[in-house]
N, C-alpha and C. Protein backbone atom coordinates (compact mmCIF):
# COMPACT_ATOMS: atom_id res chain seq x y z
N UNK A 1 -4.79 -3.89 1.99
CA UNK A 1 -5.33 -3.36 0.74
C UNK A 1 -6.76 -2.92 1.00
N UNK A 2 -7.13 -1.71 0.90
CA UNK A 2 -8.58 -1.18 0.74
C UNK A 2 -9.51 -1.02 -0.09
N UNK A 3 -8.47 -0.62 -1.54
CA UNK A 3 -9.19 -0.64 -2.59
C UNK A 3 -8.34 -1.42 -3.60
N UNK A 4 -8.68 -1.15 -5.02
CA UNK A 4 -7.34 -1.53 -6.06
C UNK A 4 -6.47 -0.69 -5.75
N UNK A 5 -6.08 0.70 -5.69
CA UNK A 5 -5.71 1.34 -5.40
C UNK A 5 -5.08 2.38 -4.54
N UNK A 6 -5.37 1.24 -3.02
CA UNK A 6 -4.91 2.18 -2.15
C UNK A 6 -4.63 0.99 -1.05
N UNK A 7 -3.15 0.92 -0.40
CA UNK A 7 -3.17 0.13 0.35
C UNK A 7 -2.82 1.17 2.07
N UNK A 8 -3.00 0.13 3.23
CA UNK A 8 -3.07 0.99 4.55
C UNK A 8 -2.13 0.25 5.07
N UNK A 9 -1.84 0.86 6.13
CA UNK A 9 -1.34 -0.27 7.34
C UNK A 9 -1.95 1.02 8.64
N UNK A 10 -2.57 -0.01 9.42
CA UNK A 10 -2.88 0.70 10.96
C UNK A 10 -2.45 0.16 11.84
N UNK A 11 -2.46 0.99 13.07
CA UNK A 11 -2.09 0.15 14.72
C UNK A 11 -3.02 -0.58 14.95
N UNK A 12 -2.24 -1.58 15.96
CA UNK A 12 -3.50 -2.12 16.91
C UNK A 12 -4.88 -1.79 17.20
N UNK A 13 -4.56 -0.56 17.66
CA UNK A 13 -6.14 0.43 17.74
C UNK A 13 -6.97 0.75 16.83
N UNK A 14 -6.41 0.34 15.47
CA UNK A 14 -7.56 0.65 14.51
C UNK A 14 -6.56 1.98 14.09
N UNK A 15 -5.90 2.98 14.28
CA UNK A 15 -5.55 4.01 13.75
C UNK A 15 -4.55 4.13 12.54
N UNK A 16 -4.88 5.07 11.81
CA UNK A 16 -3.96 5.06 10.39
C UNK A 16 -2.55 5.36 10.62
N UNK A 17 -1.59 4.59 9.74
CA UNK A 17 -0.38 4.66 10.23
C UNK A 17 0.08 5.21 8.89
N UNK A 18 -0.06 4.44 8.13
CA UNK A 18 0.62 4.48 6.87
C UNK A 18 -0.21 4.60 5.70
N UNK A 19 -0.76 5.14 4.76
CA UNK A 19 -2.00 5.39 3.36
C UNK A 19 -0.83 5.39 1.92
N UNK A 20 -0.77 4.69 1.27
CA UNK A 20 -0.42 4.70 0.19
C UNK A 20 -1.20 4.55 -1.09
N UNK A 21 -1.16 5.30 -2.20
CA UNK A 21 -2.30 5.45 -2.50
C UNK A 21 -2.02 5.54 -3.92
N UNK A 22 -2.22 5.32 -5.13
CA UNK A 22 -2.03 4.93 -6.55
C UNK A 22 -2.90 6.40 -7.20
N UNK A 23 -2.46 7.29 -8.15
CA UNK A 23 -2.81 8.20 -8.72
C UNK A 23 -3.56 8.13 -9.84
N UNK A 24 -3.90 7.09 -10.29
CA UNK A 24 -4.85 6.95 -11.27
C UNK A 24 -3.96 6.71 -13.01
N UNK A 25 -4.69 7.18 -13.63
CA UNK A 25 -4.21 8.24 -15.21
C UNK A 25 -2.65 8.52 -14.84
N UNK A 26 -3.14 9.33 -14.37
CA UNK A 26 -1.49 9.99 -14.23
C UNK A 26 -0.37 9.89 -13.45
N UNK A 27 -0.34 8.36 -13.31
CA UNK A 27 0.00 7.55 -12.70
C UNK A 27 1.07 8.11 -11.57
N UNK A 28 2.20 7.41 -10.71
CA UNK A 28 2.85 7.97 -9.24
C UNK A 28 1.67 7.13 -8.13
N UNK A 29 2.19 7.46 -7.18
CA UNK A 29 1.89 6.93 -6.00
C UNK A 29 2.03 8.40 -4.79
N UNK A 30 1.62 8.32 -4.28
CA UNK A 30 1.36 9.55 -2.87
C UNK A 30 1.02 8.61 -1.87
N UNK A 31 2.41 8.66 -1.20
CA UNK A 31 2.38 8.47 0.57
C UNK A 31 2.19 9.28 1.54
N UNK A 32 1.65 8.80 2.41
CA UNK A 32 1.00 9.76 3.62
C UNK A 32 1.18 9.01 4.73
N UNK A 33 2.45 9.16 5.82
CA UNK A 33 2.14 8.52 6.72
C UNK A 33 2.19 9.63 7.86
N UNK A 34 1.56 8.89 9.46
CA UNK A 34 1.36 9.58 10.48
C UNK A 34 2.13 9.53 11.68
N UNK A 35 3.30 8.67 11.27
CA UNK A 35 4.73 8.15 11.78
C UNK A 35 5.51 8.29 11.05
N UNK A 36 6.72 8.56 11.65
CA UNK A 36 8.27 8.56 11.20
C UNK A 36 8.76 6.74 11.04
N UNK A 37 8.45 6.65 9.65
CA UNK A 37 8.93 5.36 8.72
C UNK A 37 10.33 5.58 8.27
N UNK A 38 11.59 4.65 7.94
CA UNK A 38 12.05 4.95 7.09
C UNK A 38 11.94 4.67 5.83
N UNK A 39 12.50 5.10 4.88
CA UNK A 39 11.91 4.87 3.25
C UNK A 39 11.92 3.54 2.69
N UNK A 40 13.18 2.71 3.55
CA UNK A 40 13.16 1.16 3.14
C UNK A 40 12.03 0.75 3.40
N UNK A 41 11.49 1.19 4.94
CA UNK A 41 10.29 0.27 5.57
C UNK A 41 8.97 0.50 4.38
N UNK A 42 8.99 1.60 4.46
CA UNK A 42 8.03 1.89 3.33
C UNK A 42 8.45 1.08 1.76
N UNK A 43 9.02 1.30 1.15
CA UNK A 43 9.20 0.46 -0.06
C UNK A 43 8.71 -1.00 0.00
N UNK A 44 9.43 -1.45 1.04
CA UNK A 44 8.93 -2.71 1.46
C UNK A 44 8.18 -3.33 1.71
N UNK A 45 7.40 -2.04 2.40
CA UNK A 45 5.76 -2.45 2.89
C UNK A 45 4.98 -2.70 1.34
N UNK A 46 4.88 -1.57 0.48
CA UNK A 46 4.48 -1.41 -0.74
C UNK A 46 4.35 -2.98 -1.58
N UNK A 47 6.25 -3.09 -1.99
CA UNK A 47 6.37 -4.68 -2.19
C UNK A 47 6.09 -5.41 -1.64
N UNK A 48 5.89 -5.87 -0.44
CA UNK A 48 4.83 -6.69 -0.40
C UNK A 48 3.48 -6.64 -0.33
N UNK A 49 2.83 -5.90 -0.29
CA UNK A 49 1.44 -5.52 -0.56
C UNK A 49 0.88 -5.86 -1.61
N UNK A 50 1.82 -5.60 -3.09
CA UNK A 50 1.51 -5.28 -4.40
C UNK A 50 1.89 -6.86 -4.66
N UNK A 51 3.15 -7.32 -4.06
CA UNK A 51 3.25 -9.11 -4.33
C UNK A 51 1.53 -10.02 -3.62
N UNK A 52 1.23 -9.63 -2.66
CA UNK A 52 0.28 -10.66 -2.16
C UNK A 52 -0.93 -9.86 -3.27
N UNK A 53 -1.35 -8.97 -3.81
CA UNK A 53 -2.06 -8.75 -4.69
C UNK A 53 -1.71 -9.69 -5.96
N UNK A 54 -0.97 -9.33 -6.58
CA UNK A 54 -0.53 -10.08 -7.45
C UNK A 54 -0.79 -11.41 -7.72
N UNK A 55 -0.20 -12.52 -6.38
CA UNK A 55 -0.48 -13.22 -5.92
C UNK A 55 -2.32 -14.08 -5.62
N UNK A 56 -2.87 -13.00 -4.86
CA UNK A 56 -3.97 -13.57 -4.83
C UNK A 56 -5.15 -13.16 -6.53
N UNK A 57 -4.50 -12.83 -7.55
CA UNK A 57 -5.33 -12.56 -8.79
C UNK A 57 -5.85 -13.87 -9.70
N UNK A 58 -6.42 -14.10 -9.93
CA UNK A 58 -7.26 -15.25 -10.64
C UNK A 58 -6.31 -15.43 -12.22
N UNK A 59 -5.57 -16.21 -12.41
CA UNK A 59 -4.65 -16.53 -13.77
C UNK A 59 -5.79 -17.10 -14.68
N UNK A 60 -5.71 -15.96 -16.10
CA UNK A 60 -6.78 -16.42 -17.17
C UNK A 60 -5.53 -16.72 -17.86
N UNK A 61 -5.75 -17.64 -18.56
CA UNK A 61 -5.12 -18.68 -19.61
C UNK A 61 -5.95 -18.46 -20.86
């Protein structure tokens, strides 16, 4: 996760693999990757990204 809004995954080397990225307002999502993913891997990646967010959020009562 990089921002609220935008999660990554890179190689080893530091290089961008995968940018997923939240549209704001007008809500959707825009993927950008720099490898041949398949769409499960990607979904997946997403769900869990958005679960450990979720996850690590502070519960107000």
């Amino acid at each position: 996760m990089q921002n609220s809004r935008t999660y990554g995954l890179l190689s080893m080397n530091g290089k961008k693999l995968v940018q997923i990225e939240h549209q704001g307002v007008t809500g959707g999502w825009q993927v950008e990757t720099w490898k041949d993913f398949a769409p499960p891997f990607l979904c997946g990646l997403f769900v869990f990204c958005h679960y450990l967010e979720r996850e690590n959020e502070l519960m107000i009562v």
